[in-house]
N, C-alpha and C. Protein backbone atom coordinates (compact mmCIF):
# COMPACT_ATOMS: atom_id res chain seq x y z
N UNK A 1 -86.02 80.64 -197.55
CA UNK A 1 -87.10 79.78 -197.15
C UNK A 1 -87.86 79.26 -198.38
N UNK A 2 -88.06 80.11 -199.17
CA UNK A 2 -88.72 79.86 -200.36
C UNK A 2 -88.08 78.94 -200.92
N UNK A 3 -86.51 79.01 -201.29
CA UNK A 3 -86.01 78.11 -201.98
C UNK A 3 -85.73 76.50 -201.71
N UNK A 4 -86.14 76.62 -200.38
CA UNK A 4 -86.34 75.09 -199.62
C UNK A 4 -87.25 74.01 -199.75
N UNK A 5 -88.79 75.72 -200.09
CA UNK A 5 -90.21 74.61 -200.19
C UNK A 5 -89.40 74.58 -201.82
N UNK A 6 -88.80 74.74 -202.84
CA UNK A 6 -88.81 74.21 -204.55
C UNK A 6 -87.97 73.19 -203.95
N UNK A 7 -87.12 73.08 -203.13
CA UNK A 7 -86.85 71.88 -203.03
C UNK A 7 -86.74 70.54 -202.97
N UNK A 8 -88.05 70.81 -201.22
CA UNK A 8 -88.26 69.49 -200.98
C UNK A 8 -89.76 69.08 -202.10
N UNK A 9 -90.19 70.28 -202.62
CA UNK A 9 -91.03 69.89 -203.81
C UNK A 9 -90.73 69.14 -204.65
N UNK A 10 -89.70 69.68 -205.00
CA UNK A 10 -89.04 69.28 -206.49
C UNK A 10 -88.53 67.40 -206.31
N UNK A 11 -87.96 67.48 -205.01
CA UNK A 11 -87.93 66.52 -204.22
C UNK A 11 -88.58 65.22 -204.64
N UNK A 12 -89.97 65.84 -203.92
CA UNK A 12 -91.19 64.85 -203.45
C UNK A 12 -91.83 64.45 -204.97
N UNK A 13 -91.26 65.70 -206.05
CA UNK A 13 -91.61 64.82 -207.77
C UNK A 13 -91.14 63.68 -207.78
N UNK A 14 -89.75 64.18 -208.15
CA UNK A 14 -88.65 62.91 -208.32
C UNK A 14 -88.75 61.95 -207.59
N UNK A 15 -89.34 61.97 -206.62
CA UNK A 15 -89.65 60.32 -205.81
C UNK A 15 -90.74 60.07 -206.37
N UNK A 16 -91.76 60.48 -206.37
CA UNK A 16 -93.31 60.17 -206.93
C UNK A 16 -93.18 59.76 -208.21
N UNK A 17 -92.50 60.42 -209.31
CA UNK A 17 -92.15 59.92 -210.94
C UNK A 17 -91.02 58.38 -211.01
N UNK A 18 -89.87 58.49 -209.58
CA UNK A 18 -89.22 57.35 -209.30
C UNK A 18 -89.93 55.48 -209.08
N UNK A 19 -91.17 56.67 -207.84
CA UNK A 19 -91.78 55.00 -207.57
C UNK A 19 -92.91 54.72 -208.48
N UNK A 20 -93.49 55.96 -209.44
CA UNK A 20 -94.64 54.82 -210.49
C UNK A 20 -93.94 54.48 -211.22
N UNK A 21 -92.31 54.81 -211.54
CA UNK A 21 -91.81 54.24 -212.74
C UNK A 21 -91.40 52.53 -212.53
N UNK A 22 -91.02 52.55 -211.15
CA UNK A 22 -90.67 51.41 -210.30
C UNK A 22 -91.98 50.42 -210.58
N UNK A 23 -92.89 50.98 -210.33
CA UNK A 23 -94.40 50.29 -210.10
C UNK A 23 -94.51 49.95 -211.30
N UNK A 24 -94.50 50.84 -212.81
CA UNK A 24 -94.82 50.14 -213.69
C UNK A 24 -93.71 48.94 -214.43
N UNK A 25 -92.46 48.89 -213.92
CA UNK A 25 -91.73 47.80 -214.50
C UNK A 25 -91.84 46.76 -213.60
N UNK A 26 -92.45 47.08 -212.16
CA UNK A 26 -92.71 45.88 -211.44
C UNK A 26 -94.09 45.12 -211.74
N UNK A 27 -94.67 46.11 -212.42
CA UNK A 27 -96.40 45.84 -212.75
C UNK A 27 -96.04 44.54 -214.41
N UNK A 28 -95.09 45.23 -215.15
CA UNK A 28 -94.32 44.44 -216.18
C UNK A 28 -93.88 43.31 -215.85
N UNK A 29 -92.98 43.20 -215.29
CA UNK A 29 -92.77 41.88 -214.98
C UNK A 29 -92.88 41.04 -213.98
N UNK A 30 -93.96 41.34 -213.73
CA UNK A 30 -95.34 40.21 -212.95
C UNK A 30 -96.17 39.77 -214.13
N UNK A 31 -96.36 40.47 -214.81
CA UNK A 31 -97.16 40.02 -216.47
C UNK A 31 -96.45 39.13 -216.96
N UNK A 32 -95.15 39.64 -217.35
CA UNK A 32 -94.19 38.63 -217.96
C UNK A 32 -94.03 37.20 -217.34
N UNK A 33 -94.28 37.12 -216.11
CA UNK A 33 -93.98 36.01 -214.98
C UNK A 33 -95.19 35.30 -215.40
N UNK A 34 -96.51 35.85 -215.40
CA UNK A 34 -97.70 35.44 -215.07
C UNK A 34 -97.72 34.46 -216.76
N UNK A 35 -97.19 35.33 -217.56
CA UNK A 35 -97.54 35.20 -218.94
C UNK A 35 -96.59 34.06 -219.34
N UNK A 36 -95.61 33.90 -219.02
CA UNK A 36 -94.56 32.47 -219.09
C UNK A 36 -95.18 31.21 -218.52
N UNK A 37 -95.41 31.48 -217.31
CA UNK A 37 -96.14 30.36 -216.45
C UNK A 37 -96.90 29.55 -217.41
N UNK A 38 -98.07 30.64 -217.29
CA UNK A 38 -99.11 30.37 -218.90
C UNK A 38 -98.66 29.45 -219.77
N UNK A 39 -97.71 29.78 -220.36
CA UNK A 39 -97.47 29.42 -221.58
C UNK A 39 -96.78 27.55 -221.24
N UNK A 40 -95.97 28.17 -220.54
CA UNK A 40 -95.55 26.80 -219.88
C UNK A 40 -96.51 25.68 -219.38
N UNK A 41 -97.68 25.75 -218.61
CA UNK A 41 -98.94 25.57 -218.20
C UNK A 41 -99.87 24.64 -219.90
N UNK A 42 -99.62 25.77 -220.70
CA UNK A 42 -100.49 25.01 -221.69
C UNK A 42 -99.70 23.89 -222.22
N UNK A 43 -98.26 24.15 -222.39
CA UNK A 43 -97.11 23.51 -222.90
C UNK A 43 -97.44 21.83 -221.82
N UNK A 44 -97.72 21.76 -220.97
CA UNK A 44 -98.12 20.78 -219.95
C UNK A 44 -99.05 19.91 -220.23
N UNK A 45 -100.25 20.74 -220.94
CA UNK A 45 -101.53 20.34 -221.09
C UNK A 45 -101.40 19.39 -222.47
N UNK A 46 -100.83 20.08 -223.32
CA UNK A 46 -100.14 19.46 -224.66
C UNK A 46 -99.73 18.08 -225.16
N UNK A 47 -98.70 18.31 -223.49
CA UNK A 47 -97.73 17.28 -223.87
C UNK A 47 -98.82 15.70 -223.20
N UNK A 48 -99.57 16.05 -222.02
CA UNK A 48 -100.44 15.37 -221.34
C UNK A 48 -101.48 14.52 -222.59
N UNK A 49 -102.00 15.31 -223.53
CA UNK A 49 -103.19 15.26 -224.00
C UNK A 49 -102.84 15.91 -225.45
N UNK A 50 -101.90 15.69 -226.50
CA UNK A 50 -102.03 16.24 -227.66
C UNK A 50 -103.00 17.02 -228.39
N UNK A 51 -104.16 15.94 -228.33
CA UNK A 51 -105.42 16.80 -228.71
C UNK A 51 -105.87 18.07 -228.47
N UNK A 52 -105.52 18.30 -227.44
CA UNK A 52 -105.94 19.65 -226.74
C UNK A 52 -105.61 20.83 -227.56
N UNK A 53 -104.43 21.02 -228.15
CA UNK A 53 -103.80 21.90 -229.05
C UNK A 53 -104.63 22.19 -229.48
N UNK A 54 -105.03 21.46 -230.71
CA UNK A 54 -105.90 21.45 -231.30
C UNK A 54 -107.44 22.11 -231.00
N UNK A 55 -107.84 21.55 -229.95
CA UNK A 55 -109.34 21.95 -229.17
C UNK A 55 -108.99 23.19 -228.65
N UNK A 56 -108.03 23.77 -228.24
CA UNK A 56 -107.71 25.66 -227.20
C UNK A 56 -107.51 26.30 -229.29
N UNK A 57 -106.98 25.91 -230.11
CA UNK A 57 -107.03 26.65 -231.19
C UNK A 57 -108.35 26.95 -231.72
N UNK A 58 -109.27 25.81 -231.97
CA UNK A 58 -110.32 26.36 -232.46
C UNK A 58 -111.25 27.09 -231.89
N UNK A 59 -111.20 26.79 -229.94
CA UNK A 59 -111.79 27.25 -229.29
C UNK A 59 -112.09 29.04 -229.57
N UNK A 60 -112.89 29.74 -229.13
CA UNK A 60 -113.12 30.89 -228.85
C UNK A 60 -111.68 31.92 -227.94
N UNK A 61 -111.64 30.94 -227.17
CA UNK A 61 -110.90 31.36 -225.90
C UNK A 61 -110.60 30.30 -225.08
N UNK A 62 -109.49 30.32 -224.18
CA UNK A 62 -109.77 29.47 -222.93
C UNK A 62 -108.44 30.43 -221.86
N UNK A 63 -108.81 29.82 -220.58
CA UNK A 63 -108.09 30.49 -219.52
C UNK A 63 -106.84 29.36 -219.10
N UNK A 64 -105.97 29.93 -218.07
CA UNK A 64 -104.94 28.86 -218.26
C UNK A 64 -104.15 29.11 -216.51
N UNK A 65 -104.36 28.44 -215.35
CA UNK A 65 -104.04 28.70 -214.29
C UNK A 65 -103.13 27.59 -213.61
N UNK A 66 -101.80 28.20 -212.72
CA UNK A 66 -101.23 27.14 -212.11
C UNK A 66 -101.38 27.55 -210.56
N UNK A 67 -101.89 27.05 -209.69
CA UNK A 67 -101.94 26.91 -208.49
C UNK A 67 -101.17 26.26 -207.46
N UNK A 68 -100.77 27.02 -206.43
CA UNK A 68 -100.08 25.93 -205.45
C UNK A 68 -100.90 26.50 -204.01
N UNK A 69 -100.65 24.69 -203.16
CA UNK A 69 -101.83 25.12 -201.92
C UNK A 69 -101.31 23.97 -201.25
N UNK A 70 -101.36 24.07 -200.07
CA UNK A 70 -101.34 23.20 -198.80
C UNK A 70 -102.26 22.94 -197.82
N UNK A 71 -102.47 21.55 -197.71
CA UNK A 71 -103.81 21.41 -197.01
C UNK A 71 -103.78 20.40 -195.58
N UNK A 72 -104.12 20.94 -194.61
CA UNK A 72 -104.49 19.98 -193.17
C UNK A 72 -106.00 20.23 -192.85
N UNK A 73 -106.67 19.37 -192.62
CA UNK A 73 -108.12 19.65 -192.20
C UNK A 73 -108.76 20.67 -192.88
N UNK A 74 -108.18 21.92 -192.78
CA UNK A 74 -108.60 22.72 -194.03
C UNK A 74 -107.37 23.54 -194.51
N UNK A 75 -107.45 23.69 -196.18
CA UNK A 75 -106.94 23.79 -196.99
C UNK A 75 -107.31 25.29 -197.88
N UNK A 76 -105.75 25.51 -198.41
CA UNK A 76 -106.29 26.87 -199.38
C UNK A 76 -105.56 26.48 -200.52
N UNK A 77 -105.61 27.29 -201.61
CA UNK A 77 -104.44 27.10 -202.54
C UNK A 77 -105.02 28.51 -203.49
N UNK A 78 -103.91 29.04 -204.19
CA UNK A 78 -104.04 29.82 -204.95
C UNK A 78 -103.56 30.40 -206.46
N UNK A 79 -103.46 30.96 -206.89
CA UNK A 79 -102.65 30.99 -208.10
C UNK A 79 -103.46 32.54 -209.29
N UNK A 80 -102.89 32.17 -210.16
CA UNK A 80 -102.38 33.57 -211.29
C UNK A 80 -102.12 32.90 -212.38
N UNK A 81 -103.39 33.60 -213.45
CA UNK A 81 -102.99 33.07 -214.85
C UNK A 81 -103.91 34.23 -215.74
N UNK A 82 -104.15 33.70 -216.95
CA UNK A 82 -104.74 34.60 -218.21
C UNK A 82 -105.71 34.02 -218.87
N UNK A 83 -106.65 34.63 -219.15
CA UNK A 83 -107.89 34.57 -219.91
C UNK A 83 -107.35 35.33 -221.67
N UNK A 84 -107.45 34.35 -222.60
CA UNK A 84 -106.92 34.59 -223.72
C UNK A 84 -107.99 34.39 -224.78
N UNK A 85 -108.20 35.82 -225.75
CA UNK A 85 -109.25 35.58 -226.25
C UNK A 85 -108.42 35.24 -227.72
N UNK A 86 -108.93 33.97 -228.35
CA UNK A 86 -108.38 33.96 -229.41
C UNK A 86 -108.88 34.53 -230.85
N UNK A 87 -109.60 35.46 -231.03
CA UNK A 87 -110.02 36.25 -232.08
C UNK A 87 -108.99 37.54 -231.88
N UNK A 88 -109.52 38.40 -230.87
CA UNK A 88 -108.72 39.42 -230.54
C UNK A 88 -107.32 39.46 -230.44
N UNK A 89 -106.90 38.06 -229.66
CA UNK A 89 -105.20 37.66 -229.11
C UNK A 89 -105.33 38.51 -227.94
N UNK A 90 -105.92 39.13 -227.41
CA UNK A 90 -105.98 39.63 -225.86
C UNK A 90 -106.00 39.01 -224.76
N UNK A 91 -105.04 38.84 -224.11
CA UNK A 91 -105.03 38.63 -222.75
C UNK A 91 -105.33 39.57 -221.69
N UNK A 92 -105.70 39.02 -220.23
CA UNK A 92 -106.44 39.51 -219.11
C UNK A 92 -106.13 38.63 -218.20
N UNK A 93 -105.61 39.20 -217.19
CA UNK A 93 -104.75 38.60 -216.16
C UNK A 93 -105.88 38.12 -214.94
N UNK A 94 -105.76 36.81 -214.03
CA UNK A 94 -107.22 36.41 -213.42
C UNK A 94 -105.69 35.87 -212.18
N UNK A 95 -106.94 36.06 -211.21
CA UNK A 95 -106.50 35.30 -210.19
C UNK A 95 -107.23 34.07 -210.06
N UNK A 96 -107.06 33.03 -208.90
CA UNK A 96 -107.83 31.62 -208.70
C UNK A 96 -107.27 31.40 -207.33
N UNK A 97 -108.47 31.47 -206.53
CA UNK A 97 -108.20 30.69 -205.39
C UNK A 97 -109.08 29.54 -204.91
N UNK A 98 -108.94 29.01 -203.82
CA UNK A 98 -109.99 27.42 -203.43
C UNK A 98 -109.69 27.78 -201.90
N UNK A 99 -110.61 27.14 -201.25
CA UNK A 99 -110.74 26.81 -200.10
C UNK A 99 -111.40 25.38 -199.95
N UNK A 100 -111.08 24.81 -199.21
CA UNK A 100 -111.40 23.22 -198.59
C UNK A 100 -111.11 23.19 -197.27
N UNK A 101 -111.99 22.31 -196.82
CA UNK A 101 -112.44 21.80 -195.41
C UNK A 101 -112.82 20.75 -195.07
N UNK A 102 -112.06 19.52 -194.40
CA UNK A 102 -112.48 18.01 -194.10
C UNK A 102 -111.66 17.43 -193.56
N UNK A 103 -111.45 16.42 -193.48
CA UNK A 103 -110.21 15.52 -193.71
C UNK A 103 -109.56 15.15 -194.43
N UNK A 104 -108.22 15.81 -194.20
CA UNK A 104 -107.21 15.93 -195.88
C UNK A 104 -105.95 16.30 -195.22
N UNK A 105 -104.91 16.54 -196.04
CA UNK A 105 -103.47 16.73 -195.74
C UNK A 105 -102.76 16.60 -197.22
N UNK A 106 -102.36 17.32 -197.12
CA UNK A 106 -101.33 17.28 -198.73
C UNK A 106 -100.70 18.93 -198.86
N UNK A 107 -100.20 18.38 -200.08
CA UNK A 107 -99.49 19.90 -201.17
C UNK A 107 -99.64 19.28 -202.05
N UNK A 108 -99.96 20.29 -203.25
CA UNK A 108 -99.96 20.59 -204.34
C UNK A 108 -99.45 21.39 -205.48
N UNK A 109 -99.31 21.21 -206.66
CA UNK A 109 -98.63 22.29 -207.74
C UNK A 109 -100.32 22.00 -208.44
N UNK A 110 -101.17 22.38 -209.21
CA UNK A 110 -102.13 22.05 -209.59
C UNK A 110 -102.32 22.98 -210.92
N UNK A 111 -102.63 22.65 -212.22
CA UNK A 111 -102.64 23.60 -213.05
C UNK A 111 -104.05 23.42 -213.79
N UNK A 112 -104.71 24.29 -214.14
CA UNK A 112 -105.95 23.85 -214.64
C UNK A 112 -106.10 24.98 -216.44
N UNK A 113 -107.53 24.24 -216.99
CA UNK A 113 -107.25 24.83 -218.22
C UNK A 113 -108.35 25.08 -218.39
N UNK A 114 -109.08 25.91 -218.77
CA UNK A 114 -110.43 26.19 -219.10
C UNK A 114 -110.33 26.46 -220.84
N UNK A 115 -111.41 25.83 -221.43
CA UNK A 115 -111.55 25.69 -223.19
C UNK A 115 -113.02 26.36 -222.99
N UNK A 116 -113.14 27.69 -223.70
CA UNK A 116 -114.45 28.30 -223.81
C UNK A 116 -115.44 27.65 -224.90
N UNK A 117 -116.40 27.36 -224.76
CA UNK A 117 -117.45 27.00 -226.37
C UNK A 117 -117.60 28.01 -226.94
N UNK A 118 -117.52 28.88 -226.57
CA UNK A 118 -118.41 30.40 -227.20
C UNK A 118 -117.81 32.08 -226.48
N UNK A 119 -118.02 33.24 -227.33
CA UNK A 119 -117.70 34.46 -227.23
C UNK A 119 -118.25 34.87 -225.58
N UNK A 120 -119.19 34.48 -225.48
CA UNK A 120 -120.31 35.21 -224.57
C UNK A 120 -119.52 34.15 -222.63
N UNK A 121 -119.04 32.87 -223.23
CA UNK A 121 -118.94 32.10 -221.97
C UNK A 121 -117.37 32.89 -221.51
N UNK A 122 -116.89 33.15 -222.88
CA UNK A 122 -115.50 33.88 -222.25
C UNK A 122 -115.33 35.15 -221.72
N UNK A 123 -116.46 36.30 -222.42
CA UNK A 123 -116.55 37.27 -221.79
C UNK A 123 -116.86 37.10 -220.42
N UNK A 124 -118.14 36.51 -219.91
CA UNK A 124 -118.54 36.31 -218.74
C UNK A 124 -117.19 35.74 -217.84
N UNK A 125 -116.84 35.21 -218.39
CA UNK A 125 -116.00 34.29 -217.26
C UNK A 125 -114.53 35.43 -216.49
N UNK A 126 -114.61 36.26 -217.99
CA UNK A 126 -113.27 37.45 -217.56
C UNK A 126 -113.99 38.40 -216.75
N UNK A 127 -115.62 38.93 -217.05
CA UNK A 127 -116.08 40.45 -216.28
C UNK A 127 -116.81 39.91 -215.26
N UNK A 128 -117.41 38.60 -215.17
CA UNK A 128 -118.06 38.22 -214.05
C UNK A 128 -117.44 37.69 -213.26
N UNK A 129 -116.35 36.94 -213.48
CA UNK A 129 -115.52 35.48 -212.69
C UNK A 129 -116.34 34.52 -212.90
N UNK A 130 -115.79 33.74 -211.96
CA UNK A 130 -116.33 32.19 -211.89
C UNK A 130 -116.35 31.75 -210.71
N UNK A 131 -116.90 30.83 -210.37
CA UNK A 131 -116.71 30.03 -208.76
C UNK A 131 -117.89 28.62 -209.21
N UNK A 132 -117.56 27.80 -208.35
CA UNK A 132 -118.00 26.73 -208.34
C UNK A 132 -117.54 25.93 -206.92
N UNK A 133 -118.66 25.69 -206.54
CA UNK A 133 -118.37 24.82 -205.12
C UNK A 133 -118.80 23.40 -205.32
N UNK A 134 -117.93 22.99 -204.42
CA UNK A 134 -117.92 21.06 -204.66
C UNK A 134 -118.71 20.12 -203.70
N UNK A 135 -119.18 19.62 -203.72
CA UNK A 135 -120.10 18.96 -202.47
C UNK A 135 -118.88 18.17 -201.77
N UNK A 136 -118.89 16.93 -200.80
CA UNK A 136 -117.34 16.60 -200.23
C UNK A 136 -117.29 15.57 -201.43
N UNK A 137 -116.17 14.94 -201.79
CA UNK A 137 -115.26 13.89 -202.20
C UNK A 137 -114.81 13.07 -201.49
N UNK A 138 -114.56 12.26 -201.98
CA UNK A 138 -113.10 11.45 -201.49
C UNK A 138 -111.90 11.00 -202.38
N UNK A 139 -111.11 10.62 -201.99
CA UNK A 139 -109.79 9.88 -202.61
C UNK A 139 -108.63 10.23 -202.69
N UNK A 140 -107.72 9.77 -203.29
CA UNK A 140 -106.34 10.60 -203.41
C UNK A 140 -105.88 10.44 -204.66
N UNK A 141 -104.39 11.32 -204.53
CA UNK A 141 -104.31 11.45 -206.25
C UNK A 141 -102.47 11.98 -205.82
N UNK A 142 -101.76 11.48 -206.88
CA UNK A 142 -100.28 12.09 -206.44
C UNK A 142 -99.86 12.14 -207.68
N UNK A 143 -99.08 12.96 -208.56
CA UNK A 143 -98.35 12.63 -209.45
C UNK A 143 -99.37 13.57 -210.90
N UNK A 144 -99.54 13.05 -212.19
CA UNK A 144 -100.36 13.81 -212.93
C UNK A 144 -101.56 12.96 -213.52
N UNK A 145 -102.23 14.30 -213.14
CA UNK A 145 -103.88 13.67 -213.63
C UNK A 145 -104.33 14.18 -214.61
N UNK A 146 -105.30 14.24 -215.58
CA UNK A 146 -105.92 14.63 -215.96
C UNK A 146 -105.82 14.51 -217.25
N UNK A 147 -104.76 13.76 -217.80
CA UNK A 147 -104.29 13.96 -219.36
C UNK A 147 -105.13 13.12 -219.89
N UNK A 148 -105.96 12.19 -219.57
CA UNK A 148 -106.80 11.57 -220.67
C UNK A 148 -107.63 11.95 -221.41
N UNK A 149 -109.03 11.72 -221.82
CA UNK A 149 -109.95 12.10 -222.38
C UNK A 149 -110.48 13.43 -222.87
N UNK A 150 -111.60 13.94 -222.64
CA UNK A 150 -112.20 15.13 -222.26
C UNK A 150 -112.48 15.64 -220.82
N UNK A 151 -112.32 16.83 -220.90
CA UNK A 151 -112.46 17.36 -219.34
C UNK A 151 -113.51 17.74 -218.71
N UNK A 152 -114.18 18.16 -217.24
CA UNK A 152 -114.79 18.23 -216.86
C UNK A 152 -115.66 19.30 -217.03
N UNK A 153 -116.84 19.16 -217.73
CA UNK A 153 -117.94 20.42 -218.05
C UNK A 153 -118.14 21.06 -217.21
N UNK A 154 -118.15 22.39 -217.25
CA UNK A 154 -118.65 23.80 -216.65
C UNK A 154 -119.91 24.69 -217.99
N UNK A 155 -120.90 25.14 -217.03
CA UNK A 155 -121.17 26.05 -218.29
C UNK A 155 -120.73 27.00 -219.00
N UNK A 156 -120.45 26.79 -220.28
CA UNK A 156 -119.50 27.76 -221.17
C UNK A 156 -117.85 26.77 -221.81
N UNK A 157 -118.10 25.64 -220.74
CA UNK A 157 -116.95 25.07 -221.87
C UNK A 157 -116.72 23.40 -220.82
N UNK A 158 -115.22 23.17 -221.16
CA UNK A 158 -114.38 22.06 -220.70
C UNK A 158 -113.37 22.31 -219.63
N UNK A 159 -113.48 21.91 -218.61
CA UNK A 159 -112.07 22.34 -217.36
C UNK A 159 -111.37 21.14 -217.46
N UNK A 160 -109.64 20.96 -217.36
CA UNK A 160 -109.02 20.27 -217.40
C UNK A 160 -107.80 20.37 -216.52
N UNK A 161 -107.48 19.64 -215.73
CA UNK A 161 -106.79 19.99 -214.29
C UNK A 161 -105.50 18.79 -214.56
N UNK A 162 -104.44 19.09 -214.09
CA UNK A 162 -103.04 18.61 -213.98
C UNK A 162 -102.49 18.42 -212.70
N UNK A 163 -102.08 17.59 -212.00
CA UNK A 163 -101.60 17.70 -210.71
C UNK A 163 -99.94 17.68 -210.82
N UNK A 164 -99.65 18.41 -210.74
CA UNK A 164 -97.62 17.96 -210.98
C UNK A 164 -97.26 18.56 -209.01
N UNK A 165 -96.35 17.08 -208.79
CA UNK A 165 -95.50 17.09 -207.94
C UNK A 165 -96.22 17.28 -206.37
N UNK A 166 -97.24 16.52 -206.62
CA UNK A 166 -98.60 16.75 -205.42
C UNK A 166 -99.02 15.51 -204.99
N UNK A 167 -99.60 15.59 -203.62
CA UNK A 167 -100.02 14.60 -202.79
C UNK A 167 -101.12 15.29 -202.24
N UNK A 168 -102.19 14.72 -202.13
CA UNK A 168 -103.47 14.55 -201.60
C UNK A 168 -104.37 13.43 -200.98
N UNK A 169 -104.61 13.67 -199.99
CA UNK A 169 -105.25 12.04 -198.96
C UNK A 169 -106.47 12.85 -198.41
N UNK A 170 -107.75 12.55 -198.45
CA UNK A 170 -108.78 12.45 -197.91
C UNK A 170 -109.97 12.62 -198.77
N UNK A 171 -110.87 13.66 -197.87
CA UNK A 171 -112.05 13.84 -198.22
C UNK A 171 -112.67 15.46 -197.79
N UNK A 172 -112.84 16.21 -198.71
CA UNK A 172 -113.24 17.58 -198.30
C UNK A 172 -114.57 18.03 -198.98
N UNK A 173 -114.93 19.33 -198.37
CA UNK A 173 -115.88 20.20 -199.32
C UNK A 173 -115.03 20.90 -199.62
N UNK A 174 -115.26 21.58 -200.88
CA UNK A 174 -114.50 22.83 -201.50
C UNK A 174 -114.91 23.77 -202.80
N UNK A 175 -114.25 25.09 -202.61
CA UNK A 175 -114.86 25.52 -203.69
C UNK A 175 -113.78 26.17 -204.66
N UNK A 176 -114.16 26.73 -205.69
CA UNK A 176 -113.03 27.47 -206.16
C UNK A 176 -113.79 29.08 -207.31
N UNK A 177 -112.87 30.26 -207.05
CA UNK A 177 -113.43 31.46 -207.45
C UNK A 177 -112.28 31.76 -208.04
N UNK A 178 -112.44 32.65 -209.43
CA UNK A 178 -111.53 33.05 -209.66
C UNK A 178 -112.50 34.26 -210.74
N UNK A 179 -111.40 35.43 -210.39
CA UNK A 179 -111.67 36.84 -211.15
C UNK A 179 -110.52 37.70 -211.53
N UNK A 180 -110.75 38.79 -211.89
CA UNK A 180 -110.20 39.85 -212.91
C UNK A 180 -109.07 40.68 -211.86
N UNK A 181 -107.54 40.13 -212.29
CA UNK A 181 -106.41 40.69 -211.94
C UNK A 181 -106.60 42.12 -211.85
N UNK A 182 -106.90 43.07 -210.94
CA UNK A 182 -106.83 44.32 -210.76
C UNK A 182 -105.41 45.03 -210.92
N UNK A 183 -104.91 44.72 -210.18
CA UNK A 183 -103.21 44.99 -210.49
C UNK A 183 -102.42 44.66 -211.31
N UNK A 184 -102.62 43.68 -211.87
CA UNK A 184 -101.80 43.71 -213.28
C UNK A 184 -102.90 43.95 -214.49
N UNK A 185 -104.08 44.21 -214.60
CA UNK A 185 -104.68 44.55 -216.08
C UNK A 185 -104.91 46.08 -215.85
C-alpha cells in the first residue's frame, strides 16, 4: 500500500514539473510571437514614415501594438505588444483593447505606435496603463493611414496608428485601454 501512495506521488511530480515546463516554453513563445509582431509593426511604421526611426531612437521609449477587431453597431478589437524602454533595452509585454458603439461595420488589422517624451510618461504608461475615450466620429478609412506627418498627442508623447487590410464605415463612440501583460511578464 505504501508503495502505491510513492507512486502515484512520484506520479503527480512528474506531471506537475511536466506541465510548468510546458507552461514555461509556452509562456516563451508567446513572447517570441508577441516580440516579432513588434518588430514587424515598427518595420511598418518605418517604411510608412521614415522619420520615425529616427524619432522611436532618440525617444526615451515608445510602445508598439497590432490589433485586430470587427465591428457591427458595436465593435471590439484587441491586440498584444511591448513597451520598450530604450535606456535599459527592457521590454514589458501590454495588452490593448477598444470598445465602440454606433453606427459602423467593418474589420480591421490596426497597428499603433506610441513615442514616449520622457522617463516618467513611459514608466506610467507600463505600471499605470493607459485608456483614453473618444467622443463619436465620423468617416471611413480602408487601406493605410497614418504615415504622414506627426502623430496624434497623448500626454507623455505622440500616438501613430496604421490601418493595413481594413475597412471601416460610420460613426461611433469609443475608447481604448491598454495595460501590463500578466502572463507573459
Amino acid at each position: 500500500m505504501q508503495a502505491r501512495k510513492l507512486i502515484v506521488l512520484a506520479a503527480t511530480l512528474v506531471s506537475l514539473v511536466a506541465a510548468g515546463s510546458a507552461f514555461a516554453q509556452d509562456k516563451a513563445a508567446k513572447q517570441k510571437e508577441v516580440k516579432a509582431k513588434a518588430a514587424a509593426t515598427l518595420e511598418d511604421f518605418y517604411k510608412a514614415n521614415p522619420k520615425l526611426k529616427d524619432v522611436v531612437a532618440k525617444a526615451p521609449g515608445y510602445a508598439v501594438f497590432t490589433t485586430y477587431g470587427l465591428s457591427f453597431l458595436v465593435g471590439g478589437a484587441g491586440g498584444k505588444g511591448i513597451a520598450h524602454d530604450n535606456k535599459t533595452k527592457k521590454d514589458v509585454y501590454m495588452d490593448l483593447a477598444q470598445a465602440s458603439a454606433g453606427v459602423q461595420i467593418g474589420a480591421s488589422d490596426t497597428r499603433y505606435l506610441f513615442v514616449f517624451k520622457d522617463a516618467k510618461s513611459l514608466h506610467d504608461f507600463v505600471e499605470k496603463g493607459w485608456d483614453a475615450s473618444f467622443g463619436g466620429g465620423a468617416g471611413a478609412a480602408a487601406g493605410s493611414v497614418g504615415g504622414g506627418g506627426g502623430g496624434a498627442v497623448f500626454t507623455g508623447g505622440e500616438a501613430y496608428t496604421l490601418t493595413k487590410n481594413g475597412l471601416q464605415v460610420g460613426f461611433a463612440a469609443a475608447g481604448t485601454k491598454v495595460w501590463k501583460d500578466k502572463e507573459l511578464n
